[in-house]
C-alpha atoms as a PDB file:
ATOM      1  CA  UNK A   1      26.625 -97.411  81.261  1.00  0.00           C
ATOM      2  CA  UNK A   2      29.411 -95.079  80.226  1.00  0.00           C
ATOM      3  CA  UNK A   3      31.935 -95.343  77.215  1.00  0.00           C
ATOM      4  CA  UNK A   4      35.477 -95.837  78.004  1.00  0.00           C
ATOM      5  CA  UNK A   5      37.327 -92.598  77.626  1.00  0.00           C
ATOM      6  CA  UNK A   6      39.995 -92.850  75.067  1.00  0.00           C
ATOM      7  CA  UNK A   7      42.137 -90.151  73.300  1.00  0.00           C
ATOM      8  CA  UNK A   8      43.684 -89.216  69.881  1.00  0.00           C
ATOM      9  CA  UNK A   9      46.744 -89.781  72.407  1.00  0.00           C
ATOM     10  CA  UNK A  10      46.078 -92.936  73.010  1.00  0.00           C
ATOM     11  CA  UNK A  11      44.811 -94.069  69.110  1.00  0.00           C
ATOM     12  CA  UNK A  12      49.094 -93.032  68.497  1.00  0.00           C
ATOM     13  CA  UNK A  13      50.298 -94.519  71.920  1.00  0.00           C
ATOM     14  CA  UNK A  14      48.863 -97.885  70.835  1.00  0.00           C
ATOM     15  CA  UNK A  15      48.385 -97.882  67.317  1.00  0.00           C
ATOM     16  CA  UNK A  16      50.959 -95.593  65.795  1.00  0.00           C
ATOM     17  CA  UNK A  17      53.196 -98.405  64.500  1.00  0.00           C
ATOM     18  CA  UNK A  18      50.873-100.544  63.232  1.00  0.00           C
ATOM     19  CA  UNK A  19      48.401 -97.899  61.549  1.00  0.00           C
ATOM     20  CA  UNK A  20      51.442 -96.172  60.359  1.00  0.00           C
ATOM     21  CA  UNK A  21      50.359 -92.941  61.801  1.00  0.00           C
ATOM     22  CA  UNK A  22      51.773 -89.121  61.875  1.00  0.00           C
ATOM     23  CA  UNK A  23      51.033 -85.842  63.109  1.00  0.00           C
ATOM     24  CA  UNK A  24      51.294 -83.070  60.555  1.00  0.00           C
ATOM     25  CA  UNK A  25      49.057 -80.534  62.385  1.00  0.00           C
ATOM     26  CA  UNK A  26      47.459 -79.745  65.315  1.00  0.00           C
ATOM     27  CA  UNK A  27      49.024 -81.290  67.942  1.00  0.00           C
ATOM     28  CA  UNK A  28      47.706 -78.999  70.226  1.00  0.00           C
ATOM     29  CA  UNK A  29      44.724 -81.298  70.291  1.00  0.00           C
ATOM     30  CA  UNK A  30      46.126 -84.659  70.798  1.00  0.00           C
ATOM     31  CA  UNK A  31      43.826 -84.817  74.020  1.00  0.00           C
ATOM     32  CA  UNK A  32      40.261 -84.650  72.456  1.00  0.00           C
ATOM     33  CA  UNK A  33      38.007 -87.107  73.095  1.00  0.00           C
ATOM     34  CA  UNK A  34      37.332 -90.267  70.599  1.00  0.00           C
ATOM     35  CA  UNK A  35      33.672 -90.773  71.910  1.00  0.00           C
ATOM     36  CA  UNK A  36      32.451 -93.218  69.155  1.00  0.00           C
ATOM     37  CA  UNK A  37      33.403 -96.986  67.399  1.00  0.00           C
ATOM     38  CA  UNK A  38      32.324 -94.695  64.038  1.00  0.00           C
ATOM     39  CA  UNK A  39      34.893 -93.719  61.544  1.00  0.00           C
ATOM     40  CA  UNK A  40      33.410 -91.932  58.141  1.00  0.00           C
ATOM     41  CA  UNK A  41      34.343 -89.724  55.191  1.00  0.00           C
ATOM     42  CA  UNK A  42      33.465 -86.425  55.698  1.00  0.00           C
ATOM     43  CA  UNK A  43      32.529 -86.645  51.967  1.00  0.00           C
ATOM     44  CA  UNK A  44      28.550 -84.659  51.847  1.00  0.00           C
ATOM     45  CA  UNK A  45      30.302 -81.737  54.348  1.00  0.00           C
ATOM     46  CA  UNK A  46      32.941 -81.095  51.787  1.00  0.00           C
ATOM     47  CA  UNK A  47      30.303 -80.559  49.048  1.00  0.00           C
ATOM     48  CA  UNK A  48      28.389 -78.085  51.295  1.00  0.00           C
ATOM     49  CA  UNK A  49      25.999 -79.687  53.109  1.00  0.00           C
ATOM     50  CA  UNK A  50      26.425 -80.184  56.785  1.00  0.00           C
ATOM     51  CA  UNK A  51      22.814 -80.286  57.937  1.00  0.00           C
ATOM     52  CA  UNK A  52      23.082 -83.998  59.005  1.00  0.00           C
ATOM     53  CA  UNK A  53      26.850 -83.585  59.765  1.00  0.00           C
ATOM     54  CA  UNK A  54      28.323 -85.681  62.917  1.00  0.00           C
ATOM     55  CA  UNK A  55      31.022 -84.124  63.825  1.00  0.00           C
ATOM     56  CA  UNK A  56      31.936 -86.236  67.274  1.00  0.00           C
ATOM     57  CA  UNK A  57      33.879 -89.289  65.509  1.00  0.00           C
ATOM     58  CA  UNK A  58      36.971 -89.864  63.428  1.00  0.00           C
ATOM     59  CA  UNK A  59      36.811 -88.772  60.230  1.00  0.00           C
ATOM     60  CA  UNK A  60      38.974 -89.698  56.936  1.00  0.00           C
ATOM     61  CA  UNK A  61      39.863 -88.549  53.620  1.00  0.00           C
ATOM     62  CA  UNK A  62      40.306 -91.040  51.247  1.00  0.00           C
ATOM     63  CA  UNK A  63      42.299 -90.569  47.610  1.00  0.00           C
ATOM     64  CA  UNK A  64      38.663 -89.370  46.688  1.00  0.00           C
ATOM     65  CA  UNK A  65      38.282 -87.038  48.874  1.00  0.00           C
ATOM     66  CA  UNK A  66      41.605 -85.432  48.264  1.00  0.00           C
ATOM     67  CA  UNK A  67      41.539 -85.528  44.630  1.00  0.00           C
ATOM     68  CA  UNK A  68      37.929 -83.766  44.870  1.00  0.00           C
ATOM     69  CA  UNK A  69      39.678 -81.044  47.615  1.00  0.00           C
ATOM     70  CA  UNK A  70      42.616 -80.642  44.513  1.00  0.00           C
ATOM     71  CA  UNK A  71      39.875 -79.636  42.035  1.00  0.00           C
ATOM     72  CA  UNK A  72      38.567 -77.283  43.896  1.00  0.00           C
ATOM     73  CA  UNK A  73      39.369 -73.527  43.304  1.00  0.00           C
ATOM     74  CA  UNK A  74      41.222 -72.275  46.837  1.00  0.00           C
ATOM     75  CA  UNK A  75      38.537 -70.048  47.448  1.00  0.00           C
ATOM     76  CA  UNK A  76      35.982 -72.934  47.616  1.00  0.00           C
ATOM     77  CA  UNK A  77      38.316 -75.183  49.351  1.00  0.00           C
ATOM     78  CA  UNK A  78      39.155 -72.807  52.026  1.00  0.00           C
ATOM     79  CA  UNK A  79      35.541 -72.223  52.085  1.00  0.00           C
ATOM     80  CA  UNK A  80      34.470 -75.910  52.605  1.00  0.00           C
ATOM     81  CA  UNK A  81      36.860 -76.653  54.771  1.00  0.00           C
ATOM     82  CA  UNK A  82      36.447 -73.687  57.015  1.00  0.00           C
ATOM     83  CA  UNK A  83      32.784 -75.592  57.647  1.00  0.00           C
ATOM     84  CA  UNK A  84      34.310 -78.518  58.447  1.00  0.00           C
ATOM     85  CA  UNK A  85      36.309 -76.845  61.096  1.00  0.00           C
ATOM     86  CA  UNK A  86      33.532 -75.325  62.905  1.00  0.00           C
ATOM     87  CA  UNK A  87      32.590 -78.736  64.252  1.00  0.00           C
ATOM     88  CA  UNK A  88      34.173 -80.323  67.284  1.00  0.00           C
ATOM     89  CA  UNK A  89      36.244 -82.857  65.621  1.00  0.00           C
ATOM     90  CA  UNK A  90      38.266 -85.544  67.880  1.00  0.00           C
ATOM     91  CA  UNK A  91      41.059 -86.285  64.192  1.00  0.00           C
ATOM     92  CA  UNK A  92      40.511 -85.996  60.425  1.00  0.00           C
ATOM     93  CA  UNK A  93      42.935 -88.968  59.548  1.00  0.00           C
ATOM     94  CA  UNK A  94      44.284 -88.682  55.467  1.00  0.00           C
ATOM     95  CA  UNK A  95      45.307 -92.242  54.026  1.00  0.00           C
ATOM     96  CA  UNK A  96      47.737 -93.561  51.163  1.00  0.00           C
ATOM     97  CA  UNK A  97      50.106 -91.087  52.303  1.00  0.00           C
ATOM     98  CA  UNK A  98      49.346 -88.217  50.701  1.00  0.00           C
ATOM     99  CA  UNK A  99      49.841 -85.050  50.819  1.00  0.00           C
ATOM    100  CA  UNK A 100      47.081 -82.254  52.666  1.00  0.00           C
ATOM    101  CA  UNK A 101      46.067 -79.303  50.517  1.00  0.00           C
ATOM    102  CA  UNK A 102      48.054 -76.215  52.902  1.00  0.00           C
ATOM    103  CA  UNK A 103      44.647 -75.081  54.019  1.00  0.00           C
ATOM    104  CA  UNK A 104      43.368 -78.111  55.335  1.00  0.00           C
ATOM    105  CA  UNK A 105      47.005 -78.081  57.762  1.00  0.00           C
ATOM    106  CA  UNK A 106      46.767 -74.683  58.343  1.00  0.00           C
ATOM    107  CA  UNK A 107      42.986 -74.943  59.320  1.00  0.00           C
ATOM    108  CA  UNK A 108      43.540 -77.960  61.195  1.00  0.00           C
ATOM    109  CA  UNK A 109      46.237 -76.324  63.364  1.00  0.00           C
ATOM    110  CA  UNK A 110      43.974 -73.418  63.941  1.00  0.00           C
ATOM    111  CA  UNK A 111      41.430 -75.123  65.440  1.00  0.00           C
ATOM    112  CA  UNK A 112      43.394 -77.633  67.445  1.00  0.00           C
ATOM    113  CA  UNK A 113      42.544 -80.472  65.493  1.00  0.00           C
ATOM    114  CA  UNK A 114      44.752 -83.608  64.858  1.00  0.00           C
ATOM    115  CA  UNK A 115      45.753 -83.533  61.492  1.00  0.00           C
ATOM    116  CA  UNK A 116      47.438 -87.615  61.251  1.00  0.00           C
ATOM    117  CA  UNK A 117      48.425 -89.083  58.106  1.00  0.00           C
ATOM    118  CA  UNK A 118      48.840 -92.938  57.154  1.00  0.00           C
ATOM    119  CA  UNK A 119      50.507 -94.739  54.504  1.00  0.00           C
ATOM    120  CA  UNK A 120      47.783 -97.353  54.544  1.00  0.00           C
ATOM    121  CA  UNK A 121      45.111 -97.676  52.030  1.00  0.00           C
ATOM    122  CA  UNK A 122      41.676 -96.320  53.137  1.00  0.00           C
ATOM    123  CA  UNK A 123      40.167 -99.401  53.014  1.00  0.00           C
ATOM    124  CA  UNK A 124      42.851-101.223  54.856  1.00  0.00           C
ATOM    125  CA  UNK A 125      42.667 -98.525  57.354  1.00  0.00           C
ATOM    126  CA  UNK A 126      38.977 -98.309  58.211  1.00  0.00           C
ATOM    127  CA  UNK A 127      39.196-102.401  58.633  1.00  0.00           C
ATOM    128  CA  UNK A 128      42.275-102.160  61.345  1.00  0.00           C
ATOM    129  CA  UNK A 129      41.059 -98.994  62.795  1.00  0.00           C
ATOM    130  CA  UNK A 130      37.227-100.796  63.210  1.00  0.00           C
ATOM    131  CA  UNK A 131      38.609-103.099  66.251  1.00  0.00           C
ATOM    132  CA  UNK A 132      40.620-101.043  68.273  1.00  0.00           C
ATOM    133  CA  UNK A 133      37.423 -98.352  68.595  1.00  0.00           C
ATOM    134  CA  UNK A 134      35.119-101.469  69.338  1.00  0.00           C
ATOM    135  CA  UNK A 135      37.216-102.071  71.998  1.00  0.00           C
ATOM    136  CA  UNK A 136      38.579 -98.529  73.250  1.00  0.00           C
ATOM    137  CA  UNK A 137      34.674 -97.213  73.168  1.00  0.00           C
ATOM    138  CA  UNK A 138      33.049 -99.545  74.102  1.00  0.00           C
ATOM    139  CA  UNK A 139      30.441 -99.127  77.333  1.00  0.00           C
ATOM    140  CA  UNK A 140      32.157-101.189  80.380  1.00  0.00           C
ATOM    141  CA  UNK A 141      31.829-102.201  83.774  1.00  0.00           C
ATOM    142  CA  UNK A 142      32.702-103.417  86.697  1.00  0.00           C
ATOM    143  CA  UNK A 143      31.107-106.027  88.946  1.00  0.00           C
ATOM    144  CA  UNK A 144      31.810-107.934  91.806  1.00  0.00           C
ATOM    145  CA  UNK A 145      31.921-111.672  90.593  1.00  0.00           C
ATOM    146  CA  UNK A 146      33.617-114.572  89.631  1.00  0.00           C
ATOM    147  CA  UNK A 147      33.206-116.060  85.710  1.00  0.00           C
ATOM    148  CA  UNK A 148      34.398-119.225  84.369  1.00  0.00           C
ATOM    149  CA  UNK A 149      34.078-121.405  81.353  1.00  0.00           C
ATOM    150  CA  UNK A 150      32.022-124.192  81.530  1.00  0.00           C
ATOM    151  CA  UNK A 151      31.383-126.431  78.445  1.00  0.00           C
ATOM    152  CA  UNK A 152      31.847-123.540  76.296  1.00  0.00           C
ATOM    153  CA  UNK A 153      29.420-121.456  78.342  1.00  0.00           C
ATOM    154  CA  UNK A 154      30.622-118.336  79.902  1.00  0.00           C
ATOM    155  CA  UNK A 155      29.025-118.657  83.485  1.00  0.00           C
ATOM    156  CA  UNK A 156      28.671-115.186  85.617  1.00  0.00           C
ATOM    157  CA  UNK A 157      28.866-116.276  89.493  1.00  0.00           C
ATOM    158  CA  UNK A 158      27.119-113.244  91.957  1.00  0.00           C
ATOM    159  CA  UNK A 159      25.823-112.923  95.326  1.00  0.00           C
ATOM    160  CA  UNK A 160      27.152-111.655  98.520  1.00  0.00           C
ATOM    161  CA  UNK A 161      30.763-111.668  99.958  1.00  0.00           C
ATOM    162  CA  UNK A 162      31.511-115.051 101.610  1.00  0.00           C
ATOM    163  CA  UNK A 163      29.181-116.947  99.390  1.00  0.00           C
ATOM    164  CA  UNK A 164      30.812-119.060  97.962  1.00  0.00           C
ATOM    165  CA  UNK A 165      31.491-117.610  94.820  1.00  0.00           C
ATOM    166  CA  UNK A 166      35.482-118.722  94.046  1.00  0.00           C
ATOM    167  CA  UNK A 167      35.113-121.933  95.628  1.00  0.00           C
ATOM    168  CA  UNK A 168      32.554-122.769  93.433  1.00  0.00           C
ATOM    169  CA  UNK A 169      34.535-121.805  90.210  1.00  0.00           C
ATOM    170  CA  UNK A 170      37.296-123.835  92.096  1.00  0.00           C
ATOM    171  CA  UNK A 171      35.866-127.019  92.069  1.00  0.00           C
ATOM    172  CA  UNK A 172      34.861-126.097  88.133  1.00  0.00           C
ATOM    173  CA  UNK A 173      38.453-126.393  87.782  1.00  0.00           C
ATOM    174  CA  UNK A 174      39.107-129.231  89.070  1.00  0.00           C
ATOM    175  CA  UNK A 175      36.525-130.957  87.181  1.00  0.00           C
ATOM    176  CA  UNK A 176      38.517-129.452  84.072  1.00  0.00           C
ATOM    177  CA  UNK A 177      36.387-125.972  83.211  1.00  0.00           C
ATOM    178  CA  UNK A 178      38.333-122.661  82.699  1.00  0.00           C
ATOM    179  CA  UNK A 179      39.033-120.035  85.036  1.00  0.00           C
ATOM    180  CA  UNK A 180      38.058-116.494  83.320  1.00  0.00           C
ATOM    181  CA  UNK A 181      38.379-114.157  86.302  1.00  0.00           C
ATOM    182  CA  UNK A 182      37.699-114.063  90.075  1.00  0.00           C
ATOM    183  CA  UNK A 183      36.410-111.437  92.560  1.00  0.00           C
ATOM    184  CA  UNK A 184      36.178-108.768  90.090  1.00  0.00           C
ATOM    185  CA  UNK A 185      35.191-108.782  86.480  1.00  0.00           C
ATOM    186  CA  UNK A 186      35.544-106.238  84.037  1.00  0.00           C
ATOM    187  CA  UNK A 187      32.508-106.155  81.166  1.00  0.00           C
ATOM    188  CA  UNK A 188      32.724-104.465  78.242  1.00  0.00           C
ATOM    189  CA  UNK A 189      29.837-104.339  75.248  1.00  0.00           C
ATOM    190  CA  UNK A 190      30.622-105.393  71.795  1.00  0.00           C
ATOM    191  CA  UNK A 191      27.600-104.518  69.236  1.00  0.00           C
ATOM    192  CA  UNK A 192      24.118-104.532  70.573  1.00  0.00           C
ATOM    193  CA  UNK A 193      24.007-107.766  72.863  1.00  0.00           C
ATOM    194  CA  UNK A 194      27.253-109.256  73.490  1.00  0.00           C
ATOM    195  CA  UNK A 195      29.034-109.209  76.885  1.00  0.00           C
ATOM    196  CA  UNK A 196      32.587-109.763  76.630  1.00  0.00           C
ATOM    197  CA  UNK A 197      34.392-110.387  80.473  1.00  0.00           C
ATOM    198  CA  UNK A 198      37.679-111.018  81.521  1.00  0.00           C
ATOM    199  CA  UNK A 199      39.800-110.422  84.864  1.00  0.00           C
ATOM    200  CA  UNK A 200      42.046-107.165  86.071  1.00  0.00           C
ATOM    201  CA  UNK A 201      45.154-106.800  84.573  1.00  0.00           C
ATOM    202  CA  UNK A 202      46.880-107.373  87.700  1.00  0.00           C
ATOM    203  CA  UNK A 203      45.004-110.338  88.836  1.00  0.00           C
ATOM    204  CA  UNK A 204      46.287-112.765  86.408  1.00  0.00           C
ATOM    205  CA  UNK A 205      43.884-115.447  87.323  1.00  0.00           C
ATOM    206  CA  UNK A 206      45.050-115.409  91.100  1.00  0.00           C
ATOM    207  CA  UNK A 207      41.781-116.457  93.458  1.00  0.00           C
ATOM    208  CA  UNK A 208      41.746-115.976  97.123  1.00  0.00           C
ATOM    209  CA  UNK A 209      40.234-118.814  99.239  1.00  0.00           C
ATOM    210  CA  UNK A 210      39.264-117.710 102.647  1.00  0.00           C
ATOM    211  CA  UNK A 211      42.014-119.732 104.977  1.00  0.00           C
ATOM    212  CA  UNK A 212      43.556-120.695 102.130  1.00  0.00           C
ATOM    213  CA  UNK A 213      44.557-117.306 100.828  1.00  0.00           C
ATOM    214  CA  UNK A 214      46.156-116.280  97.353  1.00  0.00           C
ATOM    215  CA  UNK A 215      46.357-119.262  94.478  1.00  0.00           C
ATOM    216  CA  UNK A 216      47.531-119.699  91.213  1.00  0.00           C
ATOM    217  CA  UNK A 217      45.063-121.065  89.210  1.00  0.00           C
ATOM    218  CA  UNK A 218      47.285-121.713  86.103  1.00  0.00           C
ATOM    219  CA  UNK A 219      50.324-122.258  88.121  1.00  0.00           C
ATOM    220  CA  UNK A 220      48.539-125.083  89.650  1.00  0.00           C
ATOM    221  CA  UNK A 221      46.413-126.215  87.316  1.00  0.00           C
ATOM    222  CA  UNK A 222      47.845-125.217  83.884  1.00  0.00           C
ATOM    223  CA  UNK A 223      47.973-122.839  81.068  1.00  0.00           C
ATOM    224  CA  UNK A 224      44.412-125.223  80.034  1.00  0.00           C
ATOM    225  CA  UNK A 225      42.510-124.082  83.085  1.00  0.00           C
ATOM    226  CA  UNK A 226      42.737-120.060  82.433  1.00  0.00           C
ATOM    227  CA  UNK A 227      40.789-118.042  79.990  1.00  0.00           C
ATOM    228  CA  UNK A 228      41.710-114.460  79.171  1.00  0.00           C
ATOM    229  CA  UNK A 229      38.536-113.486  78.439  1.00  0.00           C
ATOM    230  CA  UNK A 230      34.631-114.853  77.989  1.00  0.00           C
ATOM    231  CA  UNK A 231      31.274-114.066  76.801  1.00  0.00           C
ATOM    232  CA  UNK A 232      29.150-113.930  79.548  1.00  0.00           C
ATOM    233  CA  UNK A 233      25.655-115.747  78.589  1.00  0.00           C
ATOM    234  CA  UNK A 234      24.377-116.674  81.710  1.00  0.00           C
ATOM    235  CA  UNK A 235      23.999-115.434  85.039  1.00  0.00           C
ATOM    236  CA  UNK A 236      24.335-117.741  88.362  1.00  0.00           C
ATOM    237  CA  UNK A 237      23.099-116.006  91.875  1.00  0.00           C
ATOM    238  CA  UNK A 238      24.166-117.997  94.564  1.00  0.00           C
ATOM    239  CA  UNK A 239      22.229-117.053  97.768  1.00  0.00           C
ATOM    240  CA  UNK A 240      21.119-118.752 101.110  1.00  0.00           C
ATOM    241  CA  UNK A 241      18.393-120.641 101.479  1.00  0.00           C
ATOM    242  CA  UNK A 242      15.354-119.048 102.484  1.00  0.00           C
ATOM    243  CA  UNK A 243      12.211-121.594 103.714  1.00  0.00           C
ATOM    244  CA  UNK A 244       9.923-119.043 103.275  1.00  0.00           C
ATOM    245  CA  UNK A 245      10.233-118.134  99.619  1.00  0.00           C
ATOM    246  CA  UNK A 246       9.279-120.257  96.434  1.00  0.00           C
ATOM    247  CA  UNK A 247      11.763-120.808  94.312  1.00  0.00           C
ATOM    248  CA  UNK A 248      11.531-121.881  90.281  1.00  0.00           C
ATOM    249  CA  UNK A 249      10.821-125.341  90.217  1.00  0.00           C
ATOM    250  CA  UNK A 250       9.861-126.013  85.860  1.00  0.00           C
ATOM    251  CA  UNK A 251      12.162-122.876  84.866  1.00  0.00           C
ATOM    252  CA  UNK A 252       9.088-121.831  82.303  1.00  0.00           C
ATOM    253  CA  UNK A 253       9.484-118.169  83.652  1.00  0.00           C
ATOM    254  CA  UNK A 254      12.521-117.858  82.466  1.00  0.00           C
ATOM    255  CA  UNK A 255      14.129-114.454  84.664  1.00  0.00           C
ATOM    256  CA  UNK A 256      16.678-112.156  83.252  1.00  0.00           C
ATOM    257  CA  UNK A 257      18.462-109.678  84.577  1.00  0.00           C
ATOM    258  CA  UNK A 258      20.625-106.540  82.908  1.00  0.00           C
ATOM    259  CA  UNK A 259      24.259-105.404  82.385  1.00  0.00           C
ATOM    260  CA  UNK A 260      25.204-102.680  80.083  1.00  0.00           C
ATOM    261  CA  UNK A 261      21.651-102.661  78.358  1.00  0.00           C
ATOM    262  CA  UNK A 262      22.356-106.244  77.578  1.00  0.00           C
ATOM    263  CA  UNK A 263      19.630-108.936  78.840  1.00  0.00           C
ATOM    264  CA  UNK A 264      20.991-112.331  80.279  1.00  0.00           C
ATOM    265  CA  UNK A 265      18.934-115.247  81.506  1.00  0.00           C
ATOM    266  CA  UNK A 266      19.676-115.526  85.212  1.00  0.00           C
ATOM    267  CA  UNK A 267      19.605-118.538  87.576  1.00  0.00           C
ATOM    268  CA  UNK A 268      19.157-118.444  91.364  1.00  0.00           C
ATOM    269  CA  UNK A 269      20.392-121.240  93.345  1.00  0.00           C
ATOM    270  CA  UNK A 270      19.808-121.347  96.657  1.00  0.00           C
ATOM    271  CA  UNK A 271      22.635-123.198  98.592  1.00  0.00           C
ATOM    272  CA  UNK A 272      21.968-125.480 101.448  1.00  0.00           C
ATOM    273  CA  UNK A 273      24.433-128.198 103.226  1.00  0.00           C
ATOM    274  CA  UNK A 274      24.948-131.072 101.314  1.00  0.00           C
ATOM    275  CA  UNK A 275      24.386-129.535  97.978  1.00  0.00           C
ATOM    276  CA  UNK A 276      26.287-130.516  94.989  1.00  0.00           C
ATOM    277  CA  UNK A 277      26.666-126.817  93.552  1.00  0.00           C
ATOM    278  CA  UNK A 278      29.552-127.675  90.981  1.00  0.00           C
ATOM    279  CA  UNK A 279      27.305-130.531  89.152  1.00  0.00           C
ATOM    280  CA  UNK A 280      24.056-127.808  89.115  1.00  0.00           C
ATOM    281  CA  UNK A 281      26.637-125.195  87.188  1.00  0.00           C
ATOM    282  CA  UNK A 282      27.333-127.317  84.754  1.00  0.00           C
ATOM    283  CA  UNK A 283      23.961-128.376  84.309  1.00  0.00           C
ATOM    284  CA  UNK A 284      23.184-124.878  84.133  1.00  0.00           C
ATOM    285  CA  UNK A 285      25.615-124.850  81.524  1.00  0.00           C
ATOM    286  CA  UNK A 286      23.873-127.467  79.384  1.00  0.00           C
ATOM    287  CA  UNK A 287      21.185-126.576  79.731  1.00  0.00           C
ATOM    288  CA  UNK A 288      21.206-123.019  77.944  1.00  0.00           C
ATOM    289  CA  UNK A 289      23.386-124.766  75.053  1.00  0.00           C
ATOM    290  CA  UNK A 290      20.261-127.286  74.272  1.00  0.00           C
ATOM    291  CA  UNK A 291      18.241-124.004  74.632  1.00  0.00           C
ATOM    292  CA  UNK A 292      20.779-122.416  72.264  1.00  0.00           C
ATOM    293  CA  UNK A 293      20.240-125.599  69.773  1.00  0.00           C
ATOM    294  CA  UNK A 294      16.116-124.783  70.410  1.00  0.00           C
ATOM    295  CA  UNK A 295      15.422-127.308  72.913  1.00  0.00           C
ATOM    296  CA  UNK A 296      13.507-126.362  75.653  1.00  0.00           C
ATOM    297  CA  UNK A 297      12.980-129.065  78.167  1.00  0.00           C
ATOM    298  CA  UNK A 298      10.557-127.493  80.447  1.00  0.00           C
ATOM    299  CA  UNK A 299       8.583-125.875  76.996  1.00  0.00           C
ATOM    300  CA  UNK A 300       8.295-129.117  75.634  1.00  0.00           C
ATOM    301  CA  UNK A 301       7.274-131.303  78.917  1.00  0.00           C
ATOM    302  CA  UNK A 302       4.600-128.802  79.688  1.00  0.00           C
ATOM    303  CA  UNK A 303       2.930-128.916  75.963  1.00  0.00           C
ATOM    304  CA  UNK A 304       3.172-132.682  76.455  1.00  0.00           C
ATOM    305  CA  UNK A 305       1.436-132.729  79.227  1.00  0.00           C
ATOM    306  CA  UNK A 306      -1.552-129.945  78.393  1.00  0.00           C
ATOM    307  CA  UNK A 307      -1.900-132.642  75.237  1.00  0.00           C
ATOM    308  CA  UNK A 308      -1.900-135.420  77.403  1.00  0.00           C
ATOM    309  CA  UNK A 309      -4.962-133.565  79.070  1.00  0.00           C
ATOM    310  CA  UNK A 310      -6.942-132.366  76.438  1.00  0.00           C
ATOM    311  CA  UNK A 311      -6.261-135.742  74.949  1.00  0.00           C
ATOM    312  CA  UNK A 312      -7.942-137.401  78.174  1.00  0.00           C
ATOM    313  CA  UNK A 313     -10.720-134.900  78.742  1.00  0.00           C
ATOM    314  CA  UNK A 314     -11.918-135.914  74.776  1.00  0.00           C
ATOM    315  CA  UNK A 315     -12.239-139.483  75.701  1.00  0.00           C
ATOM    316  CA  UNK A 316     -14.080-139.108  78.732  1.00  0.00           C
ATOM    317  CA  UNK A 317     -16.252-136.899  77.055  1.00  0.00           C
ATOM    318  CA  UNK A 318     -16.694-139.572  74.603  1.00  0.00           C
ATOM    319  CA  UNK A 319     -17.271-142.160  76.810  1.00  0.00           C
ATOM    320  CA  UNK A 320     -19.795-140.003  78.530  1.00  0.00           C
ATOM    321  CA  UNK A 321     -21.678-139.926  75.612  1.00  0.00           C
ATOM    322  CA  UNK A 322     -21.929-143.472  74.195  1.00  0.00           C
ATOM    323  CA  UNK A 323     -24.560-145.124  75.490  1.00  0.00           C
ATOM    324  CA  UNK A 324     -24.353-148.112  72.984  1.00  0.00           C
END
């Protein structure tokens, strides 16, 4: 579970029009690493105090800030900001389009620190800047699968090669689901639990179908029939049937597995001829929204029935003892 590597570089490549961004110093540095979604002020390490500093995220100066640099005497300010370039700082970012103090430029190029300026307000800033970290930073992976839509419900197909996998979505499709991404699917955490999946950029909802080969999804089925991306929320193993092992039969041990630190609840379906696979997905896919609206079918059967038995067990006890 690694972050995705992304650059001051790439922060200008991609947002440098809309952020209204410029370098004024230190463009010596343009490759250091972004390696957080955090943005802050680097207000408490300007007054001095840098005992709780983090120094490993973006960090901006606000009117306040400057106006607090300004009333500084330059010995002080050179001072202070001498401390704040001891840390290994990816970008100090100053908003509203003002103008740096010369030390904080001449420091900045010094140390091979970005030194970017935007004409947007700071809180207007931190708000657009917020989404592109969430996504630039965020951990991702890669796994071998298929997802699709189904009712909503963002349906993560595994198991081995040949399975079964994309003709299973397939038929999804063709009952009217959505196509999200086929044979590989690219994961990426946003917050603390929620899986986000879509297909490679070069895939473009394409599925191969052994002795079929390459299709179209959308082409054939429509622009309705493709996702661009998904929440995964549950996970679908497809494998063959094995006589020998007992499979889940109530579903009141519910089994999750893991991706990215995030838990999913995982279902294993073991495929035999004649089974209607497409009609147990979307079951599946009912079945975790009534879950999701706090009904649990299997829950709820088995307290009816432990009631139905300690209700019978008190009238036979009852019985046992009237002797009228």
């Amino acid at each position: 579970m690694t972050p995705s590597e992304v650059k001051v570089r790439d922060l200008l490549a991609r947002k440098g029009d809309p952020l209204q961004l410029e370098v004024l110093a230190g463009a010596g540095g343009l490759d250091r690493a972004i390696a957080t979604v955090e943005a802050s002020s680097p207000g408490l390490a300007l007054a001095g105090y840098t005992g709780r500093f983090v120094g490993d995220r973006v960090h901006i100066l606000g009117e306040t800030e400057m106006q607090y640099l300004a009333d500084m005497d330059p010995a002080t300010r050179r001072s202070r900001l001498e401390a704040l370039f001891r840390f290994d700082l990816p970008c100090v970012i100053v908003t509203k389009g003002q103008e740096p103090p010369p030390e904080l430029a001449e420091l900045a190029e010094r140390a091979g620190v970005p030194l970017i300026r935007t004409a947007l307000k700071t809180g207007e800033f931190y708000r657009r800047l917020r989404p592109f970290l969430d996504d630039a930073v965020a951990p991702a992976t890669t796994v071998h699968a298929s997802l699709a839509d189904v009712y909503g419900v963002g349906l993560l197909f595994v198991g081995r090669s040949g399975i079964g996998k994309s003709e299973c979505v397939l038929d999804l499709v063709e009952r009217g689901h959505r196509l999200v991404a086929d044979d590989l699917v690219h994961m990426t955490r946003r917050g603390n639990d929620v899986l986000l999946g879509r297909g490679h950029e070069l895939s473009q909802h394409h599925m191969e179908i052994r002795g079929v080969g390459l299709v179209d999804i959308k082409a054939l089925f429509g622009v309705r029939s493709v996702r661009q991306q998904k929440r995964v929320e549950v996970v679908v193993r497809l494998e063959d049937w094995d006589n020998t092992r007992e499979y889940d039969r109530t579903g009141l041990d519910g089994q999750t597995t893991e991706y990215l630190g995030v838990a999913l609840p995982i279902v294993t379906v073991p495929l035999n001829p004649g089974k209607n696979l497409t009609v147990i997905c979307e079951v599946v896919a009912m079945h975790h929204l009534l879950r999701f609206a706090g009904v649990d079918t299997a829950r709820a059967f088995n307290e009816r029935l432990i009631r139905h038995m300690r209700e019978k067990r008190e009238v036979e006890e009852y019985l046992e003892e009237d002797y009228e």
